[in-house]
Protein backbone atom coordinates (compact mmCIF):
# COMPACT_ATOMS: atom_id res chain seq x y z
CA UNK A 1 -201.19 0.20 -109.42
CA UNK A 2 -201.33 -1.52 -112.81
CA UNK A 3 -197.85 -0.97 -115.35
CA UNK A 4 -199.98 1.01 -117.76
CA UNK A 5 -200.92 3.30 -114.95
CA UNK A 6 -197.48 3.47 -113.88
CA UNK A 7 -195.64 6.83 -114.37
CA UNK A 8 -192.20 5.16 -114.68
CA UNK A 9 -193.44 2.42 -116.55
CA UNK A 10 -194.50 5.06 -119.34
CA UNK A 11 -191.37 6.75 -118.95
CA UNK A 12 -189.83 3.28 -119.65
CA UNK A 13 -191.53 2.62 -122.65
CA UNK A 14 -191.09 6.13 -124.10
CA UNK A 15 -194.76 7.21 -123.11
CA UNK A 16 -193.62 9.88 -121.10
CA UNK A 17 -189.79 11.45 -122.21
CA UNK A 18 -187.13 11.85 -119.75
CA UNK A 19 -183.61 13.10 -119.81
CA UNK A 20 -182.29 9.75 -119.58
CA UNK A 21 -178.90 9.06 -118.12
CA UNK A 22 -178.04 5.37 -118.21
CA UNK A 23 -180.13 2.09 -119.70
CA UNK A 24 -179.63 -1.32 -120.25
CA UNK A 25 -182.09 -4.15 -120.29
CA UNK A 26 -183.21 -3.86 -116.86
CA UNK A 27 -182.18 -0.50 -115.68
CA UNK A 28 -182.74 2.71 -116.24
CA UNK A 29 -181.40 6.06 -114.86
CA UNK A 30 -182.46 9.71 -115.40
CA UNK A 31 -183.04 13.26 -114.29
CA UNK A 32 -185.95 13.57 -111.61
CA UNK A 33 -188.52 15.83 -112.97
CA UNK A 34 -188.77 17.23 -109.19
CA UNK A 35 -185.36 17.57 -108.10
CA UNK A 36 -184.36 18.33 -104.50
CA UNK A 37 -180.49 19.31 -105.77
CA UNK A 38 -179.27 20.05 -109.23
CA UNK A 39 -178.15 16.14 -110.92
CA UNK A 40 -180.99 14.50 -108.38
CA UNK A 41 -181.13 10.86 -110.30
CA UNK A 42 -183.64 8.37 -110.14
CA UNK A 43 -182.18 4.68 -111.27
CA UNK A 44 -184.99 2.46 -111.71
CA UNK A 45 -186.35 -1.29 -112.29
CA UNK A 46 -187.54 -1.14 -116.33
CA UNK A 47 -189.67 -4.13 -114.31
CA UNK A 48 -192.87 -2.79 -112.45
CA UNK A 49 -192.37 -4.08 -108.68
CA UNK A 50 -193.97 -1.59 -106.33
CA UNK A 51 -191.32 -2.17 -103.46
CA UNK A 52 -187.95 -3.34 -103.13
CA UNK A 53 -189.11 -6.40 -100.82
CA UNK A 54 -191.36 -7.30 -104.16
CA UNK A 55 -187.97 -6.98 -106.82
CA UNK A 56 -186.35 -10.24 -107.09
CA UNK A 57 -183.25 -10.12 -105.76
CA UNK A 58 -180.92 -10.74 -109.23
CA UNK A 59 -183.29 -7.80 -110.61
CA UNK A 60 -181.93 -5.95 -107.02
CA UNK A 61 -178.30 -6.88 -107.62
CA UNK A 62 -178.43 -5.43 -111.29
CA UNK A 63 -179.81 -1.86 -110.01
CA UNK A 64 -177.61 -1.52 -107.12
CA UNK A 65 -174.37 -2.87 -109.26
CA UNK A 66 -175.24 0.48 -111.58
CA UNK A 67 -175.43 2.91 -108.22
CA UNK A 68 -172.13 3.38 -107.38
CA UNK A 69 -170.95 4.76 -111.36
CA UNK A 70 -173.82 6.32 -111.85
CA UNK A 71 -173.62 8.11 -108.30
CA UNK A 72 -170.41 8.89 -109.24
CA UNK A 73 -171.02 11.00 -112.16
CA UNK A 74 -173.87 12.31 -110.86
CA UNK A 75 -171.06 13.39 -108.46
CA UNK A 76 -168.32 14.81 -111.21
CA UNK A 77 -171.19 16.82 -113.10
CA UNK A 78 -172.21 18.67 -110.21
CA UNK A 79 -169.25 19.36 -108.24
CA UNK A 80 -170.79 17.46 -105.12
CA UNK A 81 -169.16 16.80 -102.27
CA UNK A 82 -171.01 14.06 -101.29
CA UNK A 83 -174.55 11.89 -101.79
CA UNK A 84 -177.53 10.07 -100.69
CA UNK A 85 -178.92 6.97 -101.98
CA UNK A 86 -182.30 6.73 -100.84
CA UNK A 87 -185.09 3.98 -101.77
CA UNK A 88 -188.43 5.40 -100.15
CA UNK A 89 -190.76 1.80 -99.70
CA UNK A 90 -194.75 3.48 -98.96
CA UNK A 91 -196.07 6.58 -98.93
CA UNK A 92 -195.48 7.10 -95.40
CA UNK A 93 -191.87 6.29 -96.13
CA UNK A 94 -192.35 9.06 -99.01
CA UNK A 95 -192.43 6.93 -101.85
CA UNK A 96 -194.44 9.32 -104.65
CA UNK A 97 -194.36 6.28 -106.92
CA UNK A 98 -195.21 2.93 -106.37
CA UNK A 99 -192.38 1.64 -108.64
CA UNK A 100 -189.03 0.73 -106.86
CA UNK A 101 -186.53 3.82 -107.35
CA UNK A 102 -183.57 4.80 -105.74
CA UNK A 103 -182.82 8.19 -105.18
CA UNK A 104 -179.24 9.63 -106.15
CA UNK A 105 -179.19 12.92 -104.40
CA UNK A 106 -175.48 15.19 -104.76
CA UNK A 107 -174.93 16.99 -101.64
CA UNK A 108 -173.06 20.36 -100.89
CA UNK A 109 -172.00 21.30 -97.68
CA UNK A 110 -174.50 24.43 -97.69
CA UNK A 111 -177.62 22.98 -99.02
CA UNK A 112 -179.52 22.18 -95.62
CA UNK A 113 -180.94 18.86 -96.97
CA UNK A 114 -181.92 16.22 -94.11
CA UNK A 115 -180.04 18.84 -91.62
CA UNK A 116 -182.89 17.70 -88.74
CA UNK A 117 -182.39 14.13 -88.12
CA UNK A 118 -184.72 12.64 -85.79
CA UNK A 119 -182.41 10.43 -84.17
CA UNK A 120 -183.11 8.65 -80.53
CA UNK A 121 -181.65 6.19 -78.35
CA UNK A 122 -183.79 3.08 -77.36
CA UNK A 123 -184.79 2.51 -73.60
CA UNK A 124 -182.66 -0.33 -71.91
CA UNK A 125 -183.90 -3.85 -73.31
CA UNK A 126 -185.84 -2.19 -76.11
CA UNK A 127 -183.53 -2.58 -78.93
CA UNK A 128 -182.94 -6.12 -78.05
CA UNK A 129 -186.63 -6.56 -78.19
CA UNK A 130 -187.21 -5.06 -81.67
CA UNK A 131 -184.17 -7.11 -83.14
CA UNK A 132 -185.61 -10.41 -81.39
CA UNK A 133 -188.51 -9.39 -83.70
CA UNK A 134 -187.21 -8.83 -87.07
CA UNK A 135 -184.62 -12.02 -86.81
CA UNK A 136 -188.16 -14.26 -86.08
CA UNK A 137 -189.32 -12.46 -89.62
CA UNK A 138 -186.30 -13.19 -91.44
């Protein structure tokens, strides 16, 4: 997807207005448009990369070094009692927006969010396998 396609592009450049929470030169933070929980943030790359294995990693360091105060009064304002930070990477992952995002989601202990994990454990050997795998990629 080219930048001037991009939805968060336009929202970076003022082309689309957002209820903006935090920016600087690199990042910025506001309100998702299609929340899942009242305060749901979205702090973004003011950079078009489409996934966070395409964001340079200083560009990575500067969004990440925002999460934790932004998450935090993300956390005050709505009386949370906890929060996910999510970073979807493809549609099948859920990604919506091919623009790296990470999601700042405030939690209560009655909102049913995520309450089906599909968790497994691996057959004997298999995990060893798989890790084998991504250590030859790395």
């Amino acid at each position: 997807m080219a930048e001037n396609e991009c939805v968060f592009c336009k929202m970076v450049t003022g082309r689309i207005p957002v209820a903006k929470l935090y920016e600087d030169d690199d990042v910025l933070a506001f309100l998702d448009i299609g929340p899942i929980s009242d305060g749901h943030t979205l702090v973004i790359s003011k950079k078009h990369f489409e996934k966070i294995h395409d964001c340079p990693p200083e560009l990575l360091a500067k969004i990440a070094s925002h999460l934790g105060k932004i998450a935090k009064a993300v956390t005050e304002a709505t009386n949370a009692q906890g929060y996910n930070v999510l970073c979807n990477n493809g549609r099948v992952a859920g990604q919506l927006v091919n623009h790296v995002h990470f999601h700042i989601i405030p939690r209560h202990s009655e909102d049913k969010l995520f309450a089906n994990w599909p968790s497994y454990e691996y057959e004997k050997g298999k995990a060893e396998k798989i890790a084998d795998k991504i250590k030859a990629n790395l």
